[in-house]
PDB file of N, CA and C in Angstrom:
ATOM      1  N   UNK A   1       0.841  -1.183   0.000  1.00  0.00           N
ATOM      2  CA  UNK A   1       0.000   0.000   0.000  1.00  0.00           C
ATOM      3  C   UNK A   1       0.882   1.241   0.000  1.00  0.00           C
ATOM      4  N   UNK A   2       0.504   1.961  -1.055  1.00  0.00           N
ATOM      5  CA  UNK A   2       1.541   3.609  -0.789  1.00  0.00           C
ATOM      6  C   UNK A   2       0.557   4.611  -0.571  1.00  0.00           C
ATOM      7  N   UNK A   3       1.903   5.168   0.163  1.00  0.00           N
ATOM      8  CA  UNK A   3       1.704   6.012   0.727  1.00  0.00           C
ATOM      9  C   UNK A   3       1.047   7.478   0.234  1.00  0.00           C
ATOM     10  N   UNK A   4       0.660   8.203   0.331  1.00  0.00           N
ATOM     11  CA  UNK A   4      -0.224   9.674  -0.567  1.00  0.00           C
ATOM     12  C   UNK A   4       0.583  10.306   0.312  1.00  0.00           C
ATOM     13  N   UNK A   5       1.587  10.755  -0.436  1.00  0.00           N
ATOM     14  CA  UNK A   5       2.429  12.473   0.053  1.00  0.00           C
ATOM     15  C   UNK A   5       1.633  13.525   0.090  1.00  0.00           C
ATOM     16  N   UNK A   6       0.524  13.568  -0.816  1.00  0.00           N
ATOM     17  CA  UNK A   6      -0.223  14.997  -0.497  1.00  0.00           C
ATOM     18  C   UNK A   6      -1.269  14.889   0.459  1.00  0.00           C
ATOM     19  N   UNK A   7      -0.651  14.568   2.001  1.00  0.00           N
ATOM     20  CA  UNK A   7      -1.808  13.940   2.730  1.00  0.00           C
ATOM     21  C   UNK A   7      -2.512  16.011   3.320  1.00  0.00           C
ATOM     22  N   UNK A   8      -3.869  15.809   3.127  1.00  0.00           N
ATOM     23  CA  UNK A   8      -4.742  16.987   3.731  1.00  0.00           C
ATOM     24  C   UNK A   8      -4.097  17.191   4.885  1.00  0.00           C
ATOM     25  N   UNK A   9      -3.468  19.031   4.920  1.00  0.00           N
ATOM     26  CA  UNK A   9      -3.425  19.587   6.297  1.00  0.00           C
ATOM     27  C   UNK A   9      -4.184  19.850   6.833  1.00  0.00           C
ATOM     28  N   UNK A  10      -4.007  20.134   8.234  1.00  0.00           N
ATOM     29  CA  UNK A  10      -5.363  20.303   8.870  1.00  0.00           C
ATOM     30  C   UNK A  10      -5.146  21.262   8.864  1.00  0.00           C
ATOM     31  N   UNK A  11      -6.322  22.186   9.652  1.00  0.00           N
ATOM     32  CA  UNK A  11      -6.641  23.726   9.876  1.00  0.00           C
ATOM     33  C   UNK A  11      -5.596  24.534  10.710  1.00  0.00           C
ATOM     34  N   UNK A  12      -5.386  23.586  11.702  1.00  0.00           N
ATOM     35  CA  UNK A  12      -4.250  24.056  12.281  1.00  0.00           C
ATOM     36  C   UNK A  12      -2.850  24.189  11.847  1.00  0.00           C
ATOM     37  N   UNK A  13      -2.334  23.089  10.893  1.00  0.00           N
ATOM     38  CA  UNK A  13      -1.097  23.128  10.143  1.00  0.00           C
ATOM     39  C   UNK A  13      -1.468  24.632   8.961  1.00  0.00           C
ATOM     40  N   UNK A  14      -2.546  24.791   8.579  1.00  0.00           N
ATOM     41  CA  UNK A  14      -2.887  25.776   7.422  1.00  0.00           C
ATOM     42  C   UNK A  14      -2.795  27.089   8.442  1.00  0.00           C
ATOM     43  N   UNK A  15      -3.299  27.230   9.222  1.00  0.00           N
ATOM     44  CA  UNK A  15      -3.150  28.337  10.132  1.00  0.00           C
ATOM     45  C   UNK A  15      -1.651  29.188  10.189  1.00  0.00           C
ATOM     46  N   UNK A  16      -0.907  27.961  10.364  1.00  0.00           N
ATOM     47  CA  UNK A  16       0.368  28.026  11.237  1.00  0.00           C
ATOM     48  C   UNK A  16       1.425  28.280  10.187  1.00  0.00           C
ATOM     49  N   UNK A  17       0.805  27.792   9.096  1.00  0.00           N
ATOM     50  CA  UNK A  17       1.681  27.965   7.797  1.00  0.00           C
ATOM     51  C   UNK A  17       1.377  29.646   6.872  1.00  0.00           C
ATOM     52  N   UNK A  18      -0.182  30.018   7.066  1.00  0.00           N
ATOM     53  CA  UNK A  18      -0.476  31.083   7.251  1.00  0.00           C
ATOM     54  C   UNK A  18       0.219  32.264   7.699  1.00  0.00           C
ATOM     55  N   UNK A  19       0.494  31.771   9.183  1.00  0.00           N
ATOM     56  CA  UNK A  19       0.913  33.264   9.949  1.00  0.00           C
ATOM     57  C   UNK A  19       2.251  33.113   9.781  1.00  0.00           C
ATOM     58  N   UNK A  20       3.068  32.504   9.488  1.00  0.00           N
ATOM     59  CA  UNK A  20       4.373  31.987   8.691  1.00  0.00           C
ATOM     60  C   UNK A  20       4.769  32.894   7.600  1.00  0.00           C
ATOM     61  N   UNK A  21       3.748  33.106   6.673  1.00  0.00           N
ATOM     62  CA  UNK A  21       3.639  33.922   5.303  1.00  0.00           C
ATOM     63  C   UNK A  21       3.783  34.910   5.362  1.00  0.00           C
ATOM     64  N   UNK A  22       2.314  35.593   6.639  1.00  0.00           N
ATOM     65  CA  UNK A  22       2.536  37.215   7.010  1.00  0.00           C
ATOM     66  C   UNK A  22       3.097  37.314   7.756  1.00  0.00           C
ATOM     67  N   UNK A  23       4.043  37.096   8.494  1.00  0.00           N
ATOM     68  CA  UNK A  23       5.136  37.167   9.319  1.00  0.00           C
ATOM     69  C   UNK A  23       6.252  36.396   9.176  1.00  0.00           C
ATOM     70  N   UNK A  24       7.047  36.750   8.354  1.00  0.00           N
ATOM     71  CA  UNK A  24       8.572  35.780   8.053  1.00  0.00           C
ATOM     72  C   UNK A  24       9.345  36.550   9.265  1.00  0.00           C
ATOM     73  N   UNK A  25       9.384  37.388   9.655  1.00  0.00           N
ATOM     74  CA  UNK A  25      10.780  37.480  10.394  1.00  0.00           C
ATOM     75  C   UNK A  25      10.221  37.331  11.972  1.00  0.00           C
ATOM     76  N   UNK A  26      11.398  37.172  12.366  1.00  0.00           N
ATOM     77  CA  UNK A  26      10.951  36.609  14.211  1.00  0.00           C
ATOM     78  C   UNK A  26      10.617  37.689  15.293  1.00  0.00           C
ATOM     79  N   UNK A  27      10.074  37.914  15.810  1.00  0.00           N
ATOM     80  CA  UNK A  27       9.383  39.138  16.438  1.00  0.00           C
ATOM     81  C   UNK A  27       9.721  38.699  18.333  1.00  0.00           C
ATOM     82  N   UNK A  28      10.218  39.650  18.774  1.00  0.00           N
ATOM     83  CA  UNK A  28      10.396  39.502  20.354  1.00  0.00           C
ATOM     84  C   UNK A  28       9.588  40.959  20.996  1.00  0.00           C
ATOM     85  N   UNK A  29       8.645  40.575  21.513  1.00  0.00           N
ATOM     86  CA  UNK A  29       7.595  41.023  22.224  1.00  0.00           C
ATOM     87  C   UNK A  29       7.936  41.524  23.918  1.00  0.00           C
ATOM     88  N   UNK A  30       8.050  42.737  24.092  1.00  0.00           N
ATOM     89  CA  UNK A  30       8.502  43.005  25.697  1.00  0.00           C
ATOM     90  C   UNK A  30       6.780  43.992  25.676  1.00  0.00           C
ATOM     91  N   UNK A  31       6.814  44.180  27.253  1.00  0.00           N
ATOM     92  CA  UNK A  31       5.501  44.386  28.338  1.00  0.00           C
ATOM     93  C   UNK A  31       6.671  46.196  28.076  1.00  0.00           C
ATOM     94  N   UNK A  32       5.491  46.751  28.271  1.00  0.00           N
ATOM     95  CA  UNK A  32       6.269  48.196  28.812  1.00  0.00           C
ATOM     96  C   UNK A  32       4.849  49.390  29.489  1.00  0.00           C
ATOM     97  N   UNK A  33       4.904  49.414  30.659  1.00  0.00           N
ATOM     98  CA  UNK A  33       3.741  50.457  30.932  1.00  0.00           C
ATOM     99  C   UNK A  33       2.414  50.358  30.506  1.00  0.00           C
ATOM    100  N   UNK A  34       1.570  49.894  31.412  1.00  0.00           N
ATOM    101  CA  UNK A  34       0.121  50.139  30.637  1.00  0.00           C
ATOM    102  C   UNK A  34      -0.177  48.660  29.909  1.00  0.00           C
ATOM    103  N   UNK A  35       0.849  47.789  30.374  1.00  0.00           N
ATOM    104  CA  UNK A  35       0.087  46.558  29.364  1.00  0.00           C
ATOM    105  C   UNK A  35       0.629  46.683  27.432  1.00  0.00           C
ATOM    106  N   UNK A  36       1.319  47.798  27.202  1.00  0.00           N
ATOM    107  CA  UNK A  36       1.483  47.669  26.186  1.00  0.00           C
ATOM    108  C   UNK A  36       2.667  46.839  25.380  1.00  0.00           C
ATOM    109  N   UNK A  37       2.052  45.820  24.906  1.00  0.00           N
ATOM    110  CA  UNK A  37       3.434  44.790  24.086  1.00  0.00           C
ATOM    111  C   UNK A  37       3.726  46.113  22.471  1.00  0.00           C
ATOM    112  N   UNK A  38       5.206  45.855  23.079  1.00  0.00           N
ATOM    113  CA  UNK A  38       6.061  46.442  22.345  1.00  0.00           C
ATOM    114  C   UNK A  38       6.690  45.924  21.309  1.00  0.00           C
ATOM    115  N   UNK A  39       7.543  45.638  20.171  1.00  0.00           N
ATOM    116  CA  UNK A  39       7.934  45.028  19.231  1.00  0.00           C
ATOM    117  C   UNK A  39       9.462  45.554  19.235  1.00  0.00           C
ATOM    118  N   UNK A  40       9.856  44.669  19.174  1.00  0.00           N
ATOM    119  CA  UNK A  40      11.662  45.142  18.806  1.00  0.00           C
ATOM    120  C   UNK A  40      11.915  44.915  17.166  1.00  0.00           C
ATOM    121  N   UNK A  41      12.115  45.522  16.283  1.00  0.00           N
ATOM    122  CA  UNK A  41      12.482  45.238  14.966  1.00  0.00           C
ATOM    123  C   UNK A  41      13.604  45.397  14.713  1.00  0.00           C
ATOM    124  N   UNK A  42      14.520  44.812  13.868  1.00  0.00           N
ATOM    125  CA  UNK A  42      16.214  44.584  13.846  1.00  0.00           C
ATOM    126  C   UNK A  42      15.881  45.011  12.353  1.00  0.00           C
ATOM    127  N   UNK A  43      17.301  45.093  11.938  1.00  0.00           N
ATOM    128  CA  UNK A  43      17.886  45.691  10.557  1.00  0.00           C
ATOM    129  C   UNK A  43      19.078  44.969  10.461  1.00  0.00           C
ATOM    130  N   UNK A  44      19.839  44.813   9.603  1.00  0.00           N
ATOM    131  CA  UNK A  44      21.819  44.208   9.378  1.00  0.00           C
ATOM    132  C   UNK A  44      22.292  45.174   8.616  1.00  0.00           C
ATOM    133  N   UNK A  45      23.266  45.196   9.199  1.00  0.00           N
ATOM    134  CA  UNK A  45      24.304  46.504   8.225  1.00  0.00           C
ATOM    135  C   UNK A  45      25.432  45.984   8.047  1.00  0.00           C
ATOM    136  N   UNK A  46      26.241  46.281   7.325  1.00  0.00           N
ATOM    137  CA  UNK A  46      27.767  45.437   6.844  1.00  0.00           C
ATOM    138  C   UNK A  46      28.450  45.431   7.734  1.00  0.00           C
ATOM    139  N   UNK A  47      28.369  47.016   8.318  1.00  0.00           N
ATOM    140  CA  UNK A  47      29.595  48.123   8.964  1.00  0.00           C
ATOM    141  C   UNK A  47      28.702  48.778  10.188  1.00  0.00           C
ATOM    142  N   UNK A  48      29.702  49.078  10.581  1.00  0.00           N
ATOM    143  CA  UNK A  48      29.411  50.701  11.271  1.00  0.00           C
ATOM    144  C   UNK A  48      29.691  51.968  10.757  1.00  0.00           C
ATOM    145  N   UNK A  49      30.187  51.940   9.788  1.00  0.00           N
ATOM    146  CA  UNK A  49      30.176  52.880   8.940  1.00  0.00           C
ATOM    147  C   UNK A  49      28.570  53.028   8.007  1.00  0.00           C
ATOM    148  N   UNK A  50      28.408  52.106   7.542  1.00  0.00           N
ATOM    149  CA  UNK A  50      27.194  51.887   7.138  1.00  0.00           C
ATOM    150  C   UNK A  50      26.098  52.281   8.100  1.00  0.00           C
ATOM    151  N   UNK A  51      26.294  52.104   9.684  1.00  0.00           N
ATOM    152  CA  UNK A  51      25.015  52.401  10.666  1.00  0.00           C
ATOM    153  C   UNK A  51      25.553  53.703  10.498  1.00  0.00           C
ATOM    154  N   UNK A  52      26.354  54.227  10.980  1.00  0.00           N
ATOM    155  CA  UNK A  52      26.482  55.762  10.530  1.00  0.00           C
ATOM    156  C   UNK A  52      25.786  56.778   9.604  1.00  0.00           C
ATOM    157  N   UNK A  53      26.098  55.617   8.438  1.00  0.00           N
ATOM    158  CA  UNK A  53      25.262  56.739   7.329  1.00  0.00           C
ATOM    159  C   UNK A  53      23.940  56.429   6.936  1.00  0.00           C
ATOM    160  N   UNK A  54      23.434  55.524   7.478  1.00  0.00           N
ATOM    161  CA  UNK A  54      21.892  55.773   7.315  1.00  0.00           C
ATOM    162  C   UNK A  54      21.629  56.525   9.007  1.00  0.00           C
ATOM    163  N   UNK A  55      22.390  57.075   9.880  1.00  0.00           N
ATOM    164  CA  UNK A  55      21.657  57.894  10.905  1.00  0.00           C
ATOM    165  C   UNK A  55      21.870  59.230  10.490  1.00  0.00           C
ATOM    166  N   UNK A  56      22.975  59.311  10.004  1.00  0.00           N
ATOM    167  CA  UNK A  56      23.410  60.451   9.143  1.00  0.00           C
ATOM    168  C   UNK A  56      22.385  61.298   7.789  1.00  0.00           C
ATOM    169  N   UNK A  57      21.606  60.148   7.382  1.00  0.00           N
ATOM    170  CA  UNK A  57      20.997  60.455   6.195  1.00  0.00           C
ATOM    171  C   UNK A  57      19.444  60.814   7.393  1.00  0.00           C
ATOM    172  N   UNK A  58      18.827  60.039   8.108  1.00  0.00           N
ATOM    173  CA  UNK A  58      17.678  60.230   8.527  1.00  0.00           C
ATOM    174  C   UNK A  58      18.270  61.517   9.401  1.00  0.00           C
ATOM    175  N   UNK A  59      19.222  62.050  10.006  1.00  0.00           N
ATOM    176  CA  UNK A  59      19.080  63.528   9.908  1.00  0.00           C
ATOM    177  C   UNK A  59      19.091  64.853   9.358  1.00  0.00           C
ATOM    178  N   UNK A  60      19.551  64.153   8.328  1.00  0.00           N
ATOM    179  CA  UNK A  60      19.494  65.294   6.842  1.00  0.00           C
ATOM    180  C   UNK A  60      18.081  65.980   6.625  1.00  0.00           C
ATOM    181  N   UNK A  61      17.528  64.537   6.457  1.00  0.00           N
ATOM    182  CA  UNK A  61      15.974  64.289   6.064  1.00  0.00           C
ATOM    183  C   UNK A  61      15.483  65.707   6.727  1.00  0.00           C
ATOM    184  N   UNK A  62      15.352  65.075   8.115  1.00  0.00           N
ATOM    185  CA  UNK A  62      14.928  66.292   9.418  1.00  0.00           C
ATOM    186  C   UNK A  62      15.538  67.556   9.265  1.00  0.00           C
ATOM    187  N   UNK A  63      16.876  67.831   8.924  1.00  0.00           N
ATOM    188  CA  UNK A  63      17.443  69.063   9.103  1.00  0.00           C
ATOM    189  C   UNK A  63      16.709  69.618   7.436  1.00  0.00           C
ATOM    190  N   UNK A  64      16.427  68.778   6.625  1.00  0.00           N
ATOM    191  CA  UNK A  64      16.340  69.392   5.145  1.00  0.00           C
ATOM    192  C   UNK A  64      14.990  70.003   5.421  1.00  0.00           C
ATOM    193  N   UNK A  65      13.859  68.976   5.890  1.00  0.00           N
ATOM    194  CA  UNK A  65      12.301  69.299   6.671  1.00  0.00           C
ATOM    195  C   UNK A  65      12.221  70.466   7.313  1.00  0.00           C
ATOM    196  N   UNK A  66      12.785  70.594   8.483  1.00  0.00           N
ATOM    197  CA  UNK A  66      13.313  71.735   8.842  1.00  0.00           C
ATOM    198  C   UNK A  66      13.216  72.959   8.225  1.00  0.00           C
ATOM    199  N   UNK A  67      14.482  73.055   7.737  1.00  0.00           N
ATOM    200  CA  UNK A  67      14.737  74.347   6.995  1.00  0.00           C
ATOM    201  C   UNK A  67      14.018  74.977   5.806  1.00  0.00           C
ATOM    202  N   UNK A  68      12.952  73.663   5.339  1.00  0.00           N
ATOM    203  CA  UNK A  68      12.061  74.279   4.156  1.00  0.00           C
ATOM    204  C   UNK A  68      11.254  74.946   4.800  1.00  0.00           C
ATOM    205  N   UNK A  69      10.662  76.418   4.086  1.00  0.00           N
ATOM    206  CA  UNK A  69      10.152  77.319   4.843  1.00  0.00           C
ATOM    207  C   UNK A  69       8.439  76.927   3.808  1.00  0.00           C
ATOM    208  N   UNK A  70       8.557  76.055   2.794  1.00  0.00           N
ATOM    209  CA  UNK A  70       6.920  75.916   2.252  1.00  0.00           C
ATOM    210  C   UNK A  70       6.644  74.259   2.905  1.00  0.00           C
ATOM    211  N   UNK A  71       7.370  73.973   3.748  1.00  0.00           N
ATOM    212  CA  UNK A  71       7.184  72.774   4.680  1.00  0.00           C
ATOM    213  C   UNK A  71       6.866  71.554   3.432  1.00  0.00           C
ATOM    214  N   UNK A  72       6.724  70.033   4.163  1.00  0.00           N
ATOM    215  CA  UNK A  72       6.753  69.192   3.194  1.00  0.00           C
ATOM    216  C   UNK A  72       5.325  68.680   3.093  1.00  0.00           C
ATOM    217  N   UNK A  73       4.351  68.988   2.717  1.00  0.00           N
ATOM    218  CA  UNK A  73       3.442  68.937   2.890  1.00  0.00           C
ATOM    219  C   UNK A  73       2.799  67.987   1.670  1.00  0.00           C
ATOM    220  N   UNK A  74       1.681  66.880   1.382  1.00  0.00           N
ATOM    221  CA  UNK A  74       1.319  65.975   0.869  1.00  0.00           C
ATOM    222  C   UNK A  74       0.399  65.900   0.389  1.00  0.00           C
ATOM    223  N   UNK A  75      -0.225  65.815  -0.586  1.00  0.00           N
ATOM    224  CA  UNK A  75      -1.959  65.731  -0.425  1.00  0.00           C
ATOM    225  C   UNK A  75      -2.221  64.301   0.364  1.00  0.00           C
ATOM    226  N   UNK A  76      -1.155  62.878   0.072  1.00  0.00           N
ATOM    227  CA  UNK A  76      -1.349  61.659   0.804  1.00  0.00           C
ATOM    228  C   UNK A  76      -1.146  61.613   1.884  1.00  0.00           C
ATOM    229  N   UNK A  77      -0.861  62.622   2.550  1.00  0.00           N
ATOM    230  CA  UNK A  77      -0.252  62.868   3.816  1.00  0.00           C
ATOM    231  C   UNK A  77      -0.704  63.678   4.514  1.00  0.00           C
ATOM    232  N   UNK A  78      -1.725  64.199   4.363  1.00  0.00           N
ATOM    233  CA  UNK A  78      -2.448  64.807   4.633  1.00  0.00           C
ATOM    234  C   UNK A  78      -2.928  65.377   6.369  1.00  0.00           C
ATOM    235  N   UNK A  79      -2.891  64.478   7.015  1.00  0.00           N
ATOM    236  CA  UNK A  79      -3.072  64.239   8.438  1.00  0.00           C
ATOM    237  C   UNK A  79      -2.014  64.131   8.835  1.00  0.00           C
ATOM    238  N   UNK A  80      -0.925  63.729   8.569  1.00  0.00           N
ATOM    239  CA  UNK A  80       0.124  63.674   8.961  1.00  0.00           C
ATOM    240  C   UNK A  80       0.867  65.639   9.593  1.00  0.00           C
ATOM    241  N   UNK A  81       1.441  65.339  11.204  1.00  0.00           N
ATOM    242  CA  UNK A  81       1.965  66.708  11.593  1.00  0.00           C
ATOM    243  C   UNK A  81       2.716  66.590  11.200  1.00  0.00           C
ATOM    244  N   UNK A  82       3.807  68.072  10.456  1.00  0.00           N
ATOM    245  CA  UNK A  82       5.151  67.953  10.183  1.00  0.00           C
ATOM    246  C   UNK A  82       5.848  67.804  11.650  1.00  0.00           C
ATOM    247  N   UNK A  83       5.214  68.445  12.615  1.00  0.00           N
ATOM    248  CA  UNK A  83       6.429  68.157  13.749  1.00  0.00           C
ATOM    249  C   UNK A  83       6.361  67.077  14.471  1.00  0.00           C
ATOM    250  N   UNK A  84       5.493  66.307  14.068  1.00  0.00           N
ATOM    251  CA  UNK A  84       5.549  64.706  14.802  1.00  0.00           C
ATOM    252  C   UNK A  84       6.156  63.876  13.991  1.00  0.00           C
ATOM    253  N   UNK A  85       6.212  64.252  12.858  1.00  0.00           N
ATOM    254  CA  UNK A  85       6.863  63.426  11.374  1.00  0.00           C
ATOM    255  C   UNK A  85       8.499  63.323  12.177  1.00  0.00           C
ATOM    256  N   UNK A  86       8.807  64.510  12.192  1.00  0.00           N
ATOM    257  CA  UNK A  86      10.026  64.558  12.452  1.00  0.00           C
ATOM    258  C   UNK A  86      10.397  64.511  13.657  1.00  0.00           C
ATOM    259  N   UNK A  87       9.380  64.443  14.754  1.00  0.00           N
ATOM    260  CA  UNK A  87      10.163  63.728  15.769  1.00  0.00           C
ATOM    261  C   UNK A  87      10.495  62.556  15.957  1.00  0.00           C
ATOM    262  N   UNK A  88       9.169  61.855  15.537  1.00  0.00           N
ATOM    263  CA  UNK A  88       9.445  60.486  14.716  1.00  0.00           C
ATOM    264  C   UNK A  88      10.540  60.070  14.523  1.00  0.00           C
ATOM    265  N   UNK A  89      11.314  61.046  12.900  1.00  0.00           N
ATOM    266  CA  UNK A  89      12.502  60.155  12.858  1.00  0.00           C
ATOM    267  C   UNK A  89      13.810  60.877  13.839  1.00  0.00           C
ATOM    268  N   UNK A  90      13.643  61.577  14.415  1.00  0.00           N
ATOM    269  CA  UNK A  90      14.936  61.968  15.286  1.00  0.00           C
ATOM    270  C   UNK A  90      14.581  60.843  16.534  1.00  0.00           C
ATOM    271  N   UNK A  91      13.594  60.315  16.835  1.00  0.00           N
ATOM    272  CA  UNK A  91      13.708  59.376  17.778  1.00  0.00           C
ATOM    273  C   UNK A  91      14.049  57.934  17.261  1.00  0.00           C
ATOM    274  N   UNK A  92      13.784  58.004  15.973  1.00  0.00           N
ATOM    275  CA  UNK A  92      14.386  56.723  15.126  1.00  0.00           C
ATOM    276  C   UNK A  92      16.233  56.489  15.027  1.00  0.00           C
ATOM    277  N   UNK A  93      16.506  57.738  15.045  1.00  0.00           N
ATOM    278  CA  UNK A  93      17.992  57.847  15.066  1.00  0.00           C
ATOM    279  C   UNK A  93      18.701  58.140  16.233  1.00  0.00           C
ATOM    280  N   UNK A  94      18.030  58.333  16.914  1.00  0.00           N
ATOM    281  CA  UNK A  94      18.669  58.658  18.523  1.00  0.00           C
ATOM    282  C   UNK A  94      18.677  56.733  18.982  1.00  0.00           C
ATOM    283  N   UNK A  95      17.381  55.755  18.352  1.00  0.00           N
ATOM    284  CA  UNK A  95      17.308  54.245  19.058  1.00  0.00           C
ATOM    285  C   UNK A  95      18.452  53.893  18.307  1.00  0.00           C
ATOM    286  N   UNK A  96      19.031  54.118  16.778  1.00  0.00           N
ATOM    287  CA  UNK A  96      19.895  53.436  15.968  1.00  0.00           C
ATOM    288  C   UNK A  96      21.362  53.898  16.775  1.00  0.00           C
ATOM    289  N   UNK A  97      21.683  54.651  17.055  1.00  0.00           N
ATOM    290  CA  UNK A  97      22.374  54.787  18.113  1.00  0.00           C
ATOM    291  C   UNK A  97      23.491  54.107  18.639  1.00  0.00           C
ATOM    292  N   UNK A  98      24.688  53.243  18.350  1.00  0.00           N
ATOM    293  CA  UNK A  98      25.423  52.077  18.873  1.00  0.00           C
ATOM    294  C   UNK A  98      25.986  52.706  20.578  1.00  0.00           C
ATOM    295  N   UNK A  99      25.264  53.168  21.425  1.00  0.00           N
ATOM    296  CA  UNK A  99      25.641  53.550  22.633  1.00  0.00           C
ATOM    297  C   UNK A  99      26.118  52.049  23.522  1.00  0.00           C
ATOM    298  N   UNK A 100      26.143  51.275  23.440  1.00  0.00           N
ATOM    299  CA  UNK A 100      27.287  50.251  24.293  1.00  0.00           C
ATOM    300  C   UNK A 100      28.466  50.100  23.520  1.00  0.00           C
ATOM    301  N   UNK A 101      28.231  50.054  22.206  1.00  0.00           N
ATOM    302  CA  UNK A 101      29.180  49.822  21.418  1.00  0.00           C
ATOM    303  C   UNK A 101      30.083  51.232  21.275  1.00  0.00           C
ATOM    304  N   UNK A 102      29.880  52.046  21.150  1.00  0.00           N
ATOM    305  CA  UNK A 102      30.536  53.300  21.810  1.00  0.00           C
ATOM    306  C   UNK A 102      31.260  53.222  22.990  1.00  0.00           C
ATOM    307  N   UNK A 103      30.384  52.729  24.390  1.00  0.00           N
ATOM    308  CA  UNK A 103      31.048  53.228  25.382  1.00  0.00           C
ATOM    309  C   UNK A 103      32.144  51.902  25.423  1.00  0.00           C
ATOM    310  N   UNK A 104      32.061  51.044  24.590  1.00  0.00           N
ATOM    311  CA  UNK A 104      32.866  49.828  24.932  1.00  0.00           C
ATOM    312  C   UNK A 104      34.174  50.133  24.232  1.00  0.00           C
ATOM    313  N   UNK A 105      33.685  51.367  23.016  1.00  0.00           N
ATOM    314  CA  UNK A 105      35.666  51.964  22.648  1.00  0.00           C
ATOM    315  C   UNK A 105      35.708  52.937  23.342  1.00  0.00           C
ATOM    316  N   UNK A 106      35.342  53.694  24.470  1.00  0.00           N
ATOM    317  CA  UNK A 106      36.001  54.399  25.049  1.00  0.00           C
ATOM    318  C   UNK A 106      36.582  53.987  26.397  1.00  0.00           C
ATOM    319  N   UNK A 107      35.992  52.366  26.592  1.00  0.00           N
ATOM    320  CA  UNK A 107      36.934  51.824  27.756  1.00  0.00           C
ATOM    321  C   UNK A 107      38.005  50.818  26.877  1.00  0.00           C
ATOM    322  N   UNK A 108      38.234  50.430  25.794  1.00  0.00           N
ATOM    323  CA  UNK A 108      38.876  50.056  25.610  1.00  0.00           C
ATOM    324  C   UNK A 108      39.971  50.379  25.249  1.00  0.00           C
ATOM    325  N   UNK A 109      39.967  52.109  24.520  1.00  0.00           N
ATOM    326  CA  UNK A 109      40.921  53.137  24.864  1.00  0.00           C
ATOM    327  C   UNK A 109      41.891  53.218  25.784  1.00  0.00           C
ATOM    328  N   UNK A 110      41.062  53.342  26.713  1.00  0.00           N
ATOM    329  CA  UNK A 110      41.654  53.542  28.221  1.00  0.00           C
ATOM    330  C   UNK A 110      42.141  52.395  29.020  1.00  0.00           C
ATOM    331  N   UNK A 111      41.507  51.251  28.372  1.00  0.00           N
ATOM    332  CA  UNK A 111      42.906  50.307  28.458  1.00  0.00           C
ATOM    333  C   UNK A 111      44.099  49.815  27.598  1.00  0.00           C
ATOM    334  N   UNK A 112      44.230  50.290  26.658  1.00  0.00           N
ATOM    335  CA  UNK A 112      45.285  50.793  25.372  1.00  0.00           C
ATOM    336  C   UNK A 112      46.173  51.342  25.469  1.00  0.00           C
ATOM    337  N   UNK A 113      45.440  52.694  26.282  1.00  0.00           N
ATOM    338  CA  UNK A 113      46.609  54.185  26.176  1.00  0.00           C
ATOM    339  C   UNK A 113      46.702  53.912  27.818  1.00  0.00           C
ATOM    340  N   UNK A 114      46.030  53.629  28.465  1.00  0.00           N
ATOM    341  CA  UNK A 114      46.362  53.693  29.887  1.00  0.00           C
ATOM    342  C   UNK A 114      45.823  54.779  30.461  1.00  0.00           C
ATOM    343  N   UNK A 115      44.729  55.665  29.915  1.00  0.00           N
ATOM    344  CA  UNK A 115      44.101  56.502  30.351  1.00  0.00           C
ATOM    345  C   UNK A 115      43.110  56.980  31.528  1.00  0.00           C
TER     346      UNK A 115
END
């Protein structure tokens, strides 16, 4: 007797294979105030040179926003505040940030030079 490889998934295997589809990447979920689950989302960069210049570029953005005096304004965008837009991304670039990785060359400096 053979076997049928295309044996029927169940609802639950279809489910599971489902949320698989709309969600490929792995998601870590923290509690913060109020009950609210939070999402951590990651990125890969080659370098640190590379994290540099995309924090570098998302402050351009802001400083370019900024300084336009007919503001950036959308018809699709409509609802959108310019000054929440851009706090937005200055808080996007303040999280991209390598602050351990920073303070870990300025102690490693100082055990180098003897500082």
């Amino acid at each position: 007797m053979e076997t049928n490889k295309s044996v029927a998934k169940t609802d639950k295997e279809k489910l599971a294979e489902a949320i698989e589809l709309l969600s490929p990447r792995k998601r870590r979920h923290y509690k913060r105030g109020n009950n609210v689950t939070m999402q951590e989302v990651s990125f890969e960069v080659t370098s640190n040179g590379e994290l540099r210049y995309i924090i570098s570029c998302l402050l351009r953005v802001c400083i370019l926003a900024l300084e336009n005096e007919e503001g950036f304004c959308s018809p699709r965008l409509s609802s959108c505040s310019e000054d929440l837009t851009i706090a937005t991304i200055l808080d996007l670039a303040d999280s991209l940030m390598p602050d351990t990785q920073l303070d870990s060359y300025d102690a490693l400096e100082k055990v180098l030079l003897g500082g």
